[in-house]
C-alpha atoms as a PDB file:
ATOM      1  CA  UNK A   1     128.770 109.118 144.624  1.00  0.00           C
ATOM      2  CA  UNK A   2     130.450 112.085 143.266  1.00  0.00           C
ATOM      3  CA  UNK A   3     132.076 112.202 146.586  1.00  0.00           C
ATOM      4  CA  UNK A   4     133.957 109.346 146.306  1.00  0.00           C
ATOM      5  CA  UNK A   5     135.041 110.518 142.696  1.00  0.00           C
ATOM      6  CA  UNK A   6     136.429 113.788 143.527  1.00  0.00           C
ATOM      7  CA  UNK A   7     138.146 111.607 146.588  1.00  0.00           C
ATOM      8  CA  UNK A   8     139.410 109.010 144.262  1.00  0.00           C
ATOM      9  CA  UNK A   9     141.066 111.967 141.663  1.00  0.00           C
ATOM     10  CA  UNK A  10     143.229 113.418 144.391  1.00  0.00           C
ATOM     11  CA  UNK A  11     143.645 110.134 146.156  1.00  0.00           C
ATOM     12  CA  UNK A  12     145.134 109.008 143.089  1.00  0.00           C
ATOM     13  CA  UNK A  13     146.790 112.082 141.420  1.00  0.00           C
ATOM     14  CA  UNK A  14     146.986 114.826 144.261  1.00  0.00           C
ATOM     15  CA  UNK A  15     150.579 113.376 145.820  1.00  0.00           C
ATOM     16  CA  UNK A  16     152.392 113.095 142.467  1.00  0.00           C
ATOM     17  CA  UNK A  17     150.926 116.891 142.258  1.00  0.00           C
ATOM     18  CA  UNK A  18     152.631 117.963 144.908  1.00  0.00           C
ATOM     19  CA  UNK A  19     155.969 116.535 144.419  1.00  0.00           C
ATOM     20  CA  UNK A  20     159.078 119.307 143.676  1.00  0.00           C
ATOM     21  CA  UNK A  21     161.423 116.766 141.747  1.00  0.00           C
ATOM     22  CA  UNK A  22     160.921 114.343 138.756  1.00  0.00           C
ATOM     23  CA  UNK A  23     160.240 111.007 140.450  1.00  0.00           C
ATOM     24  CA  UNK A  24     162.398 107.953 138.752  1.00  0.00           C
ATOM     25  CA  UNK A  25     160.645 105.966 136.239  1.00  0.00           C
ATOM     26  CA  UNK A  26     161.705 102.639 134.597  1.00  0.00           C
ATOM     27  CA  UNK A  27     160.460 101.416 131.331  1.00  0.00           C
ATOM     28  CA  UNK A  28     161.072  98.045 130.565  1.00  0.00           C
ATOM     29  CA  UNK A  29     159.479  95.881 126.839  1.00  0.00           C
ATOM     30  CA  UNK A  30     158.301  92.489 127.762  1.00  0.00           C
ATOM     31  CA  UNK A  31     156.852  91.693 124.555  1.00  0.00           C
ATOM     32  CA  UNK A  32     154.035  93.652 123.175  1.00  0.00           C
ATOM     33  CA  UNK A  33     153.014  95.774 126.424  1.00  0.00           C
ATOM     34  CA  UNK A  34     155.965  97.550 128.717  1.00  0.00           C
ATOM     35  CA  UNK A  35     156.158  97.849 132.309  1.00  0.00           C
ATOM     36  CA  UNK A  36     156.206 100.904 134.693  1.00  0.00           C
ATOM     37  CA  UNK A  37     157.765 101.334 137.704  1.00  0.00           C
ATOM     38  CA  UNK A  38     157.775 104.666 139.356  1.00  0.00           C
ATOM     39  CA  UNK A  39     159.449 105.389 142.660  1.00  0.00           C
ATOM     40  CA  UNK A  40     159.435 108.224 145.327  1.00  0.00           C
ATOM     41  CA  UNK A  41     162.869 110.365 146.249  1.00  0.00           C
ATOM     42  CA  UNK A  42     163.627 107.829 148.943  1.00  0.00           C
ATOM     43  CA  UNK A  43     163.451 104.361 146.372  1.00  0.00           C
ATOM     44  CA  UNK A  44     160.568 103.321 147.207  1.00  0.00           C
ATOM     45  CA  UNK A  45     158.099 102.037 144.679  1.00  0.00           C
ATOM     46  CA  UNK A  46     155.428 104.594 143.887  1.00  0.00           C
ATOM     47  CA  UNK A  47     153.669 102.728 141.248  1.00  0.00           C
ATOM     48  CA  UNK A  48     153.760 100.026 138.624  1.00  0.00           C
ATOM     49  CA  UNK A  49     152.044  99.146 135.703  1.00  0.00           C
ATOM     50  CA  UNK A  50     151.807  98.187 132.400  1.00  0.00           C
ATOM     51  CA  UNK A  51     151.201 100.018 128.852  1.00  0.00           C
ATOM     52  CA  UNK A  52     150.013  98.484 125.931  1.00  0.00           C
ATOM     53  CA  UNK A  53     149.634 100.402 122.277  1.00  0.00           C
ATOM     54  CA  UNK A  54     150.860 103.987 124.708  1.00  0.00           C
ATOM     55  CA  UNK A  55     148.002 103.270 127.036  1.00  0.00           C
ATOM     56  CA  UNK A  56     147.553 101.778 130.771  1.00  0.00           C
ATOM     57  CA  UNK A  57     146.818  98.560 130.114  1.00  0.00           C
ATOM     58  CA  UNK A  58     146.233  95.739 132.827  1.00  0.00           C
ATOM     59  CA  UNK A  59     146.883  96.165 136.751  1.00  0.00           C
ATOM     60  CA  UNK A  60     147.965  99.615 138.222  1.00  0.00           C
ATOM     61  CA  UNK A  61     149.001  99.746 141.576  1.00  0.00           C
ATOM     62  CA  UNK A  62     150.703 102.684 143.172  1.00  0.00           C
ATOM     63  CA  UNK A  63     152.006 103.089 147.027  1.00  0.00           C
ATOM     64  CA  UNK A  64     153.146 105.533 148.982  1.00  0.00           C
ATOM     65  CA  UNK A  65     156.716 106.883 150.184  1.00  0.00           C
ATOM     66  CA  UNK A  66     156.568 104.075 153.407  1.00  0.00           C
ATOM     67  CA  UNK A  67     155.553 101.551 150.405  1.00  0.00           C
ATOM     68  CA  UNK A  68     152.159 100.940 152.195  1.00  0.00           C
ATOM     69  CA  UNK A  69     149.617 100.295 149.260  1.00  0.00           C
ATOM     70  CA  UNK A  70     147.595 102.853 148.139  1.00  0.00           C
ATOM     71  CA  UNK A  71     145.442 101.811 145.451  1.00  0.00           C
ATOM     72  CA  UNK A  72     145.138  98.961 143.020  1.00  0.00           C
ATOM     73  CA  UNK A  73     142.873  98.793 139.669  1.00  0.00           C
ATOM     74  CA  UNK A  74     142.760  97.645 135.891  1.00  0.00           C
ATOM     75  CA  UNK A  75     142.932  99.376 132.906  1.00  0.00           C
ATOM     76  CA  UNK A  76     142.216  97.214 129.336  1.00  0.00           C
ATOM     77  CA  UNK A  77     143.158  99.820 126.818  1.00  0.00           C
ATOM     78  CA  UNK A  78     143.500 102.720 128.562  1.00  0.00           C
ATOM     79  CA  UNK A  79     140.011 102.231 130.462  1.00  0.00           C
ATOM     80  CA  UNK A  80     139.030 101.629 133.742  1.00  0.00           C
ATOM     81  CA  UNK A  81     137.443  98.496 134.423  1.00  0.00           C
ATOM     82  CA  UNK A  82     136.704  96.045 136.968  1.00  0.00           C
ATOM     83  CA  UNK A  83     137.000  96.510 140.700  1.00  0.00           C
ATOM     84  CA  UNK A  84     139.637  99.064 142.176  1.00  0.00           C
ATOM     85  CA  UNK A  85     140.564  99.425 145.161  1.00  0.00           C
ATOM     86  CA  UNK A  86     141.952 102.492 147.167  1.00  0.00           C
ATOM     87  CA  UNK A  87     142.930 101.917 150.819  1.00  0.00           C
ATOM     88  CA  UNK A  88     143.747 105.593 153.419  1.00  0.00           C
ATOM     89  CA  UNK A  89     144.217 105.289 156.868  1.00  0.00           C
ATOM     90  CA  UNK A  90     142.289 102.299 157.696  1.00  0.00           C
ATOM     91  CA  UNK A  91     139.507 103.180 155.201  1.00  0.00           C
ATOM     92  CA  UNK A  92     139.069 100.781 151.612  1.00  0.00           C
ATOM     93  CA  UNK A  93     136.761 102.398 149.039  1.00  0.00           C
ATOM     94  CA  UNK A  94     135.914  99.635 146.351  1.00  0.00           C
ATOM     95  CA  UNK A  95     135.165 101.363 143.042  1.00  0.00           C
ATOM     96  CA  UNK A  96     133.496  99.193 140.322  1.00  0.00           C
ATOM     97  CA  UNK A  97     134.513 100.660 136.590  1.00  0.00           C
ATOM     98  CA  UNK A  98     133.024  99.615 133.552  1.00  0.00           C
ATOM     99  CA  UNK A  99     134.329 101.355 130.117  1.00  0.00           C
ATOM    100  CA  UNK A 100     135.911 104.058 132.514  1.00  0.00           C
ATOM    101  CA  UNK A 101     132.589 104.765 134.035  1.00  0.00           C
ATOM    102  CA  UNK A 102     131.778 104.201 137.632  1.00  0.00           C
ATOM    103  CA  UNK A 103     128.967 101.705 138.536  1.00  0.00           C
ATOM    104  CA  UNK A 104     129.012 101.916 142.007  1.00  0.00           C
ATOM    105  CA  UNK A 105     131.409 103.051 145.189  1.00  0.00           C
ATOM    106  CA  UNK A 106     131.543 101.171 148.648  1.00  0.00           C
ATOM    107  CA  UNK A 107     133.061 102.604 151.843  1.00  0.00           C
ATOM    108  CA  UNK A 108     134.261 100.196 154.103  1.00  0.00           C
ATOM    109  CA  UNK A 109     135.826 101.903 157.619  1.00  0.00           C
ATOM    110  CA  UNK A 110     134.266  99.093 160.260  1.00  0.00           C
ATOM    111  CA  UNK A 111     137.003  96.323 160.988  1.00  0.00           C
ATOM    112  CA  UNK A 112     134.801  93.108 161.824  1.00  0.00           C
ATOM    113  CA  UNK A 113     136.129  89.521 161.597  1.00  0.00           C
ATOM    114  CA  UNK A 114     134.876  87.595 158.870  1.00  0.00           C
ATOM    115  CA  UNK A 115     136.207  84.329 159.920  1.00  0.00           C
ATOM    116  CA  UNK A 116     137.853  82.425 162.733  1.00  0.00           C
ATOM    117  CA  UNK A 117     139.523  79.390 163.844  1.00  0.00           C
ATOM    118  CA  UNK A 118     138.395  78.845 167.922  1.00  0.00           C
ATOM    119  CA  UNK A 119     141.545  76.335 169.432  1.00  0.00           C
END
């Protein structure tokens, strides 16, 4: 478990680390919460999200600089909660959260089909 934690961390954070520049960030008020877009040097969305009160609030998602999906998750009040999700190479780890605490961590790296139509 603490595996997939330390993963998750620089999954999540380690790539903004590294970056040289000030990526572009947009704040926009819709209401009581405000949005967040970030986006890499080359305009591509890095990650969205929403703020309510100063803290994440609702669903986080972030990419990266090809704008393939990284990760996607739910904050309520600057917690984590709920399922997240955080995809690498072919690999999804499914993180459950509840009050910002992990409950459990799934790896899934075996592509099987689920479901098909025969013609």
């Amino acid at each position: 478990m603490k595996k997939y934690f330390i993963y998750i961390i620089f999954f999540t954070f380690g790539s903004s680390l590294a970056q040289d520049k000030k990526p572009k960030r947009i704040l926009t008020q819709q209401g009581e919460i405000i949005k967040f877009e970030e986006y890499h040097d080359n305009g591509i969305l890095s990650q969205t999200g929403y703020f309510l009160d100063g803290k994440n609030h609702g669903i986080w998602m972030s990419y990266n600089s090809q704008g393939i999906k990284l990760s996607k998750g739910v904050y309520d009040k600057g917690k984590k909660t709920n399922r997240w999700f955080f995809w690498n190479e072919g690999i999804l780890i499914e993180v459950d959260y509840k009050d910002n605490i992990v409950q459990s961590a799934t790896k899934w790296d075996k592509v099987e089909s689920l479901a098909s139509k025969d013609d």
